[in-house]
N, C-alpha and C. Protein backbone atom coordinates (compact mmCIF):
# COMPACT_ATOMS: atom_id res chain seq x y z
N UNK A 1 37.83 -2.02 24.49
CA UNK A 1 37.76 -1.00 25.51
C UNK A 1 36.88 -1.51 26.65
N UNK A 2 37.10 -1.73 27.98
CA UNK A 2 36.76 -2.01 28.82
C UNK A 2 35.43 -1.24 29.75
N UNK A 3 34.83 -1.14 29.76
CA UNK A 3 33.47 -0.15 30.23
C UNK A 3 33.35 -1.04 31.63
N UNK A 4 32.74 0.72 32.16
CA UNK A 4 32.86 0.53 34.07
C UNK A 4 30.98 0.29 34.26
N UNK A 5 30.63 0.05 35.04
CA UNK A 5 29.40 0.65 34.91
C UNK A 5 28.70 0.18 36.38
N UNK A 6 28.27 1.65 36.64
CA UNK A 6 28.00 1.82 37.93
C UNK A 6 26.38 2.29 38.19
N UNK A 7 26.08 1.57 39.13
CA UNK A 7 24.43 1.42 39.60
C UNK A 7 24.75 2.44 41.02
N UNK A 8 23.52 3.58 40.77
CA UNK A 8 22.98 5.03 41.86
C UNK A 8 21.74 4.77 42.04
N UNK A 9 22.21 4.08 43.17
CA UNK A 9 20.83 4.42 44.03
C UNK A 9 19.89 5.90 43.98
N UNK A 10 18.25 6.08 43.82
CA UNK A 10 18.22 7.36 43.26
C UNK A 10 16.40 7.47 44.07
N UNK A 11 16.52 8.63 44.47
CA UNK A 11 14.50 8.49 45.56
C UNK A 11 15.07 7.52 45.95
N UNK A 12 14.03 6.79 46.64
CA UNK A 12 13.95 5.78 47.58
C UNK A 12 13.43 4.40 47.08
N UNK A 13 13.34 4.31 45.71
CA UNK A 13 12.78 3.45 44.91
C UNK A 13 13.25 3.31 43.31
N UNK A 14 14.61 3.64 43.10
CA UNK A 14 14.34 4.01 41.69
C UNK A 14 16.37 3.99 41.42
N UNK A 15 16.70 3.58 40.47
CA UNK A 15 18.66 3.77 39.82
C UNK A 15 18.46 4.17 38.58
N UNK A 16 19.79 4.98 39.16
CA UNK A 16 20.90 5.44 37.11
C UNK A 16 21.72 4.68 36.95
N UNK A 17 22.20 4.82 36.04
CA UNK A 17 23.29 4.14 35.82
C UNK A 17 25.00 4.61 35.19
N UNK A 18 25.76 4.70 35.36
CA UNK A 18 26.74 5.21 34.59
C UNK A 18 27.27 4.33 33.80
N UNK A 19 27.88 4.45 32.59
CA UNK A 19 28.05 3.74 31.74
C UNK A 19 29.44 4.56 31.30
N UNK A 20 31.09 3.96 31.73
CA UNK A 20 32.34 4.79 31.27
C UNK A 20 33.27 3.90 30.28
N UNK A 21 33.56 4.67 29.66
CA UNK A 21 34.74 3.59 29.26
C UNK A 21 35.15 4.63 28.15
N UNK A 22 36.54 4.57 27.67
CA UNK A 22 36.89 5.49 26.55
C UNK A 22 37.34 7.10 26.98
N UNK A 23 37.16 7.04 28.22
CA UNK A 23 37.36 8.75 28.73
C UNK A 23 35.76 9.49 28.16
N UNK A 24 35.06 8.59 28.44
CA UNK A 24 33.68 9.06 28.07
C UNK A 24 32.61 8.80 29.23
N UNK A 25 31.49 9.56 29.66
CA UNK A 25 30.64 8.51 30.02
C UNK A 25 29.11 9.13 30.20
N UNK A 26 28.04 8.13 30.00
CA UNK A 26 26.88 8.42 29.70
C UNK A 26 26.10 7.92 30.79
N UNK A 27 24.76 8.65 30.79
CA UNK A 27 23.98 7.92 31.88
C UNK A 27 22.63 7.82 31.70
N UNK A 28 22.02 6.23 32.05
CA UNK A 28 21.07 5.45 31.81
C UNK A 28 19.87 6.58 32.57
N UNK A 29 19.18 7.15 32.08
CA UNK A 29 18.20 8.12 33.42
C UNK A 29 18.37 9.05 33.97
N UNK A 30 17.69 9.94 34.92
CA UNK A 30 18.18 10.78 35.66
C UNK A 30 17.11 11.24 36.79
N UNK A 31 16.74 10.27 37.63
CA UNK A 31 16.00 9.95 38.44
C UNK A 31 15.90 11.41 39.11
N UNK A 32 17.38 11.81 39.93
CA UNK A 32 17.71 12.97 40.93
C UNK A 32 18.93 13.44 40.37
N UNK A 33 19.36 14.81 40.83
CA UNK A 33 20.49 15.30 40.24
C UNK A 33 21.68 14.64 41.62
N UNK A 34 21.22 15.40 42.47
CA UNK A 34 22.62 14.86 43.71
C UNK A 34 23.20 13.62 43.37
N UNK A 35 22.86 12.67 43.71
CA UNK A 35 23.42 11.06 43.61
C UNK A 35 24.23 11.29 42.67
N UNK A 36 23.69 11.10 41.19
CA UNK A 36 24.40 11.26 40.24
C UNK A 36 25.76 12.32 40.23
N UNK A 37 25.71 13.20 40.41
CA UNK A 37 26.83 14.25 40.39
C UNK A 37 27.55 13.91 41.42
N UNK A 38 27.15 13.47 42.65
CA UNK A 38 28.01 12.69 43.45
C UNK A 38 28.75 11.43 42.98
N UNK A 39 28.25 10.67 42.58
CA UNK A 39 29.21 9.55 41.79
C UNK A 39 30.04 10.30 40.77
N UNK A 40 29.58 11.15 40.32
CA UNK A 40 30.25 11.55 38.97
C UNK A 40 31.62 12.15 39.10
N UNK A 41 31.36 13.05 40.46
CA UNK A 41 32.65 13.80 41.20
C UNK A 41 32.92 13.00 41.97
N UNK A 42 33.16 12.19 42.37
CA UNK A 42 33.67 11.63 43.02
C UNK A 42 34.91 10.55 42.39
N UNK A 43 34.47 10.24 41.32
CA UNK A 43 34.92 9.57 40.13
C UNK A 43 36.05 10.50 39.35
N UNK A 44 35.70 11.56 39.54
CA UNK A 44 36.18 12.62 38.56
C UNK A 44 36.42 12.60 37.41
N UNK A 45 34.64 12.21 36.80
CA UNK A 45 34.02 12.41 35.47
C UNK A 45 32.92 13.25 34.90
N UNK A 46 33.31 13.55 34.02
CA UNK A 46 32.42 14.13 33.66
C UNK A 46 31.39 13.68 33.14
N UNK A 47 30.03 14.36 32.45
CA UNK A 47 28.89 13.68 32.05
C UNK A 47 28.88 13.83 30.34
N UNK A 48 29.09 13.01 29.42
CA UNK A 48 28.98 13.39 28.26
C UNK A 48 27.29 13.11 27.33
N UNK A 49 26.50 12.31 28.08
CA UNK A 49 25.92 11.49 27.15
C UNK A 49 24.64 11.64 28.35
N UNK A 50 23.29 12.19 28.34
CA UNK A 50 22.29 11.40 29.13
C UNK A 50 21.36 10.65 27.99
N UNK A 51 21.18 9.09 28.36
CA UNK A 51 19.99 8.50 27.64
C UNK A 51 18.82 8.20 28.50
N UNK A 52 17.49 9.07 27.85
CA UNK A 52 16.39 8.72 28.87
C UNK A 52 15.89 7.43 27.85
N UNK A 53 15.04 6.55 28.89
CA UNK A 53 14.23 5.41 28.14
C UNK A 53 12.66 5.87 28.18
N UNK A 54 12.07 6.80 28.95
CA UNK A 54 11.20 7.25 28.65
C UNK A 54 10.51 8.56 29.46
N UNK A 55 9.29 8.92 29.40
CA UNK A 55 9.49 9.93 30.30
C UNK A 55 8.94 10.42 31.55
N UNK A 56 8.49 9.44 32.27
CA UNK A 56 8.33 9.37 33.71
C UNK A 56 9.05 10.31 34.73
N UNK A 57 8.04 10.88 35.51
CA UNK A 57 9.23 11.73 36.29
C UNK A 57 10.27 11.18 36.93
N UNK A 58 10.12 9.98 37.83
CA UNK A 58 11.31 9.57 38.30
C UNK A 58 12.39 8.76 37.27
N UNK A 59 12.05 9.11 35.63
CA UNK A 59 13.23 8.72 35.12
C UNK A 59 14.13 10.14 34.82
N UNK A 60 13.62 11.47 35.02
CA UNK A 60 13.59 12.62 34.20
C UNK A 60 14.17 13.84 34.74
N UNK A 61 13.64 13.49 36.77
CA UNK A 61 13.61 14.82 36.86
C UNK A 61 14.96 15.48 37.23
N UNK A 62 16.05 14.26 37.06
CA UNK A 62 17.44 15.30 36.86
C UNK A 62 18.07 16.04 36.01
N UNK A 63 17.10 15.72 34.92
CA UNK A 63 18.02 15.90 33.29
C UNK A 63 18.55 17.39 33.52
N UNK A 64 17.83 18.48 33.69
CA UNK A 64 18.03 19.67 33.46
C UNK A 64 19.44 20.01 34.37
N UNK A 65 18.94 19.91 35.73
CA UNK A 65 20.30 20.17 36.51
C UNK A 65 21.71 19.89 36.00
N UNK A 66 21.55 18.42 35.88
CA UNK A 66 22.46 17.88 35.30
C UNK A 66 23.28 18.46 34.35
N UNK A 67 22.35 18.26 32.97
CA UNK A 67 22.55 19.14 31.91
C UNK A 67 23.42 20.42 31.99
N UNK A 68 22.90 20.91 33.03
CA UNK A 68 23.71 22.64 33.32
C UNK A 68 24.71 22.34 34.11
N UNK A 69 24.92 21.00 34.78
CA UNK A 69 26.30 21.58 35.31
C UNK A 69 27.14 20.56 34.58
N UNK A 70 27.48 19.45 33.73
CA UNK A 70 28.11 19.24 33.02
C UNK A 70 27.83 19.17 31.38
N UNK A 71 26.98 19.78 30.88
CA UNK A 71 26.77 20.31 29.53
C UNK A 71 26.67 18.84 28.99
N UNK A 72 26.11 17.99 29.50
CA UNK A 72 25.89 16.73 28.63
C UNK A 72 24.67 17.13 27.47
N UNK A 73 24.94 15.91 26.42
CA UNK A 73 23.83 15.53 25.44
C UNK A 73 22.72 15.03 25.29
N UNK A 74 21.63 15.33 25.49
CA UNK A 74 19.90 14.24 26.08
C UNK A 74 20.07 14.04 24.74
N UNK A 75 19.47 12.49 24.80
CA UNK A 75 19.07 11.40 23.71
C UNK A 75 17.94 10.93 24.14
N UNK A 76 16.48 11.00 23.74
CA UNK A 76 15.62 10.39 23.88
C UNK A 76 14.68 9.86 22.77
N UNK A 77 13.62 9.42 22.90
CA UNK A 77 12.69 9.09 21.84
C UNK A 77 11.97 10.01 21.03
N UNK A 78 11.94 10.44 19.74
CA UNK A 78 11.08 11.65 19.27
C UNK A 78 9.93 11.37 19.42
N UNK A 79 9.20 10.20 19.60
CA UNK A 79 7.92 10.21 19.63
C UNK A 79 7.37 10.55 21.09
N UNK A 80 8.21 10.42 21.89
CA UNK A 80 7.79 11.08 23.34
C UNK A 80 8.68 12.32 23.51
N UNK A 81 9.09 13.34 22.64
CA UNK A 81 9.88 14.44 22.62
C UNK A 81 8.91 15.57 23.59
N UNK A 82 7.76 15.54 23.35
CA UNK A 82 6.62 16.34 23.90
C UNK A 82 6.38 16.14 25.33
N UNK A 83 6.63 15.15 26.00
CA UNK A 83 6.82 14.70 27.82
C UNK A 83 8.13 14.77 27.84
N UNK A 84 9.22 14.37 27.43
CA UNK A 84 10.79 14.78 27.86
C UNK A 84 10.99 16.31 27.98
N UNK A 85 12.29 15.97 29.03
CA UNK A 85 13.09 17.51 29.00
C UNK A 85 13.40 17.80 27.45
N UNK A 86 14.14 19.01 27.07
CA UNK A 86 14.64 19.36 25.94
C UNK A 86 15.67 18.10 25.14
N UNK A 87 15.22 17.53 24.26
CA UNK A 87 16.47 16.57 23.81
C UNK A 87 17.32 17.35 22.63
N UNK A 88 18.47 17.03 22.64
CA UNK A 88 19.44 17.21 21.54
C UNK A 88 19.72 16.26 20.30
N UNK A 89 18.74 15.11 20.94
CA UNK A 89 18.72 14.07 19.59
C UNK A 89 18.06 13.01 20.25
């Protein structure tokens, strides 16, 4: 299966990443909500999967938005569960 994967520019200092392939697709971060949902619609994909790597605001502070407008899954670290948004696993 062939995977797309696309670099968002995000602030003025900072990328997500999309990661598609399978009629699926997940994303590396969530720096800002706009960018992202702009690539995403624009693409006309949806969001299935967010993976944070840790929990810095500019890795973080899209999760929620996000979250609510395409009902994706947060995956993060349990040992930093207590600084992340809400994770689902």
């Amino acid at each position: 299966m062939p995977l797309k994967i696309v670099t968002i520019p995000c602030r003025s200092d900072n990328y997500a990443f999309l990661i598609h392939g399978g009629g699926r697709t997940a994303l590396l971060d969530a720096p800002e909500a706009a960018p992202i949902a702009d690539a995403l619609n624009t693409r006309r994909w949806g969001l299935d999967e967010i993976w944070l790597t840790h929990h810095h605001q500019d890795h973080v502070e899209g999760v929620e938005e996000l979250q609510a407008e395409f009902g994706a899954t947060v995956t993060g670290n349990a040992e930093d569960a207590n600084r992340l948004p809400a994770l689902d696993r």
